[in-house]
Protein backbone atom coordinates (compact mmCIF):
# COMPACT_ATOMS: atom_id res chain seq x y z
CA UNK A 1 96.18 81.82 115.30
CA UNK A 2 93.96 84.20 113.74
CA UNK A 3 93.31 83.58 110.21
CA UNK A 4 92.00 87.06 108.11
CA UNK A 5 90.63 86.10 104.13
CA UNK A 6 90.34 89.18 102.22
CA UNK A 7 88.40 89.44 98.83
CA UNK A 8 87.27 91.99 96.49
CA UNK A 9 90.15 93.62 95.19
CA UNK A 10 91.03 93.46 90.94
CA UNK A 11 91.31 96.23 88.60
CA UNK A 12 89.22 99.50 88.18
CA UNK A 13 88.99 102.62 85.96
CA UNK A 14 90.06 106.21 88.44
CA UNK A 15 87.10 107.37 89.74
CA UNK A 16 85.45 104.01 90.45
CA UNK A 17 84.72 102.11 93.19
CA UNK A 18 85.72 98.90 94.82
CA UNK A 19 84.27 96.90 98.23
CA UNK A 20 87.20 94.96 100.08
CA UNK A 21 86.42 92.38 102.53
CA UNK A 22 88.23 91.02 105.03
CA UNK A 23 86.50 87.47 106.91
CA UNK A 24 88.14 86.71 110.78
CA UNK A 25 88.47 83.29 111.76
CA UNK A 26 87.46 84.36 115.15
CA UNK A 27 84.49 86.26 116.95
CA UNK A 28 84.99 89.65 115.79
CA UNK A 29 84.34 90.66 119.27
CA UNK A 30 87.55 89.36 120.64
CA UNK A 31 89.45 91.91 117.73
CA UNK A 32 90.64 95.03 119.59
CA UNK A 33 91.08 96.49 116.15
CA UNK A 34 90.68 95.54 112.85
CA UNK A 35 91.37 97.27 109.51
CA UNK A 36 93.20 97.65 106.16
CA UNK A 37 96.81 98.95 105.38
CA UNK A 38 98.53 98.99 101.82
CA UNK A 39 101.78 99.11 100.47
CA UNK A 40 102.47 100.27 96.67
CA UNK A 41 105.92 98.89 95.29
CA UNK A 42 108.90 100.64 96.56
CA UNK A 43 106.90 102.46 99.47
CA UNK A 44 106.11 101.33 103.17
CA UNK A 45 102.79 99.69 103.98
CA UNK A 46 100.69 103.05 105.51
CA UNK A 47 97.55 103.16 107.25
CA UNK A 48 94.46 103.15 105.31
CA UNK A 49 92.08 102.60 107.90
CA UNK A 50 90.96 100.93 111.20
CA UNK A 51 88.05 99.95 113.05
CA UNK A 52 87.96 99.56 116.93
CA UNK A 53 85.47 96.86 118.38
CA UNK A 54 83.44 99.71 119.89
CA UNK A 55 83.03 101.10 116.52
CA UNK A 56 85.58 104.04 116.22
CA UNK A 57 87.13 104.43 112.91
CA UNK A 58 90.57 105.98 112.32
CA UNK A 59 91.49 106.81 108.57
CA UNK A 60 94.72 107.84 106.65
CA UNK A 61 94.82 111.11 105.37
CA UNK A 62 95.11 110.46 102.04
CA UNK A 63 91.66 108.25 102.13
CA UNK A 64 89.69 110.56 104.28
CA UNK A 65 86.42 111.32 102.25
CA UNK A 66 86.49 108.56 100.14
CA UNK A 67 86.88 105.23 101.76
CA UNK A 68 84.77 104.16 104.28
CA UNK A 69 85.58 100.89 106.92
CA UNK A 70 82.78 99.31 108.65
CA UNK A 71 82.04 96.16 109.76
CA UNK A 72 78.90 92.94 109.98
CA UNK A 73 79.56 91.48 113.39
CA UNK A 74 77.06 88.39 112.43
CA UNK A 75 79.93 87.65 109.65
CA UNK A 76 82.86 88.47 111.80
CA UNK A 77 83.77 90.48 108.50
CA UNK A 78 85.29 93.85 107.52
CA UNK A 79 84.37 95.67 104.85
CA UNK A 80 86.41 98.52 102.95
CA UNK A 81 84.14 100.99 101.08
CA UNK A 82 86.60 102.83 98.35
CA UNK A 83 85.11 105.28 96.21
CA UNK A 84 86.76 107.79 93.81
CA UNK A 85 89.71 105.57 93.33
CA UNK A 86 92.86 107.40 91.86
CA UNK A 87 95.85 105.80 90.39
CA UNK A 88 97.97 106.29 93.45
CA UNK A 89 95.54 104.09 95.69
CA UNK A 90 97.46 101.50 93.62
CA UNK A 91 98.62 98.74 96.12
CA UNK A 92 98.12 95.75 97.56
CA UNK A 93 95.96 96.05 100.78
CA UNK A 94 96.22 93.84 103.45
CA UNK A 95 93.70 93.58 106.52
CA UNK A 96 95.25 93.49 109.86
CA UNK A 97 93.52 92.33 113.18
CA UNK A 98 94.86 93.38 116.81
CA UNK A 99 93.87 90.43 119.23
CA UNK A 100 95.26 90.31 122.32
CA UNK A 101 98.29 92.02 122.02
CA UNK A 102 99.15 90.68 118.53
CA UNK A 103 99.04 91.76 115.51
CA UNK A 104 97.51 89.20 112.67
CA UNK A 105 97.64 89.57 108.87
CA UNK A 106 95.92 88.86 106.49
CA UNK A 107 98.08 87.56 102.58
CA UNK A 108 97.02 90.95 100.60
CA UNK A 109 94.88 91.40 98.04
CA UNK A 110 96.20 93.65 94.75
CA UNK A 111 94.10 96.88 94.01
CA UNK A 112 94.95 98.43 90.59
CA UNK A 113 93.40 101.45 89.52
CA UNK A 114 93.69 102.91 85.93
CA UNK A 115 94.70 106.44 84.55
């Protein structure tokens, strides 16, 4: 089982910035693809972005521009760069790992951004 721990969400003032981070239990070199989705209340959990182990990076549209994924293979860790938050970013992001033909969760962490 692949345990992700994410950190760094909390609350922040639109047009801010916040630095998610998402630690892997495992070598992130076994991880297909790693990366963050979010779901606001009421909505479906959408793609915010992904990472590939060779280092390609896929973003949702409505991030494109502002959040930047990258990762520290010495940490096995993810990081989500989000800059120029607006209130709709609202959600609680969760980081997602694709080992092996499974898919691997992490338990969310809430990002609130005030008008």
């Amino acid at each position: 089982q692949v345990q992700l721990v994410e950190s760094g969400g909390g609350l922040v003032q639109a047009g801010g910035s916040l630095r998610l981070s998402c630690a892997a239990s495992i070598s992130i070199f076994s991880i297909n693809v790693m990366g963050w989705y979010r779901q606001a209340p009421g909505k479906q959990r959408e793609l915010v972005a992904t990472i590939t182990s060779g280092g390609r990076t896929n973003y949702g549209d409505s991030v494109k521009g502002r959040f930047t994924i990258s990762r520290d293979n010495s940490k096995n860790t993810a990081y989500l760069q989000m800059n120029r938050l607006k209130p709709e970013d609202t959600a609680v992001y969760y980081c997602y790992a694709f080992v092996r033909s499974l898919s691997h969760w992490g338990q969310g962490t809430q990002v609130t951004v005030a008008s």
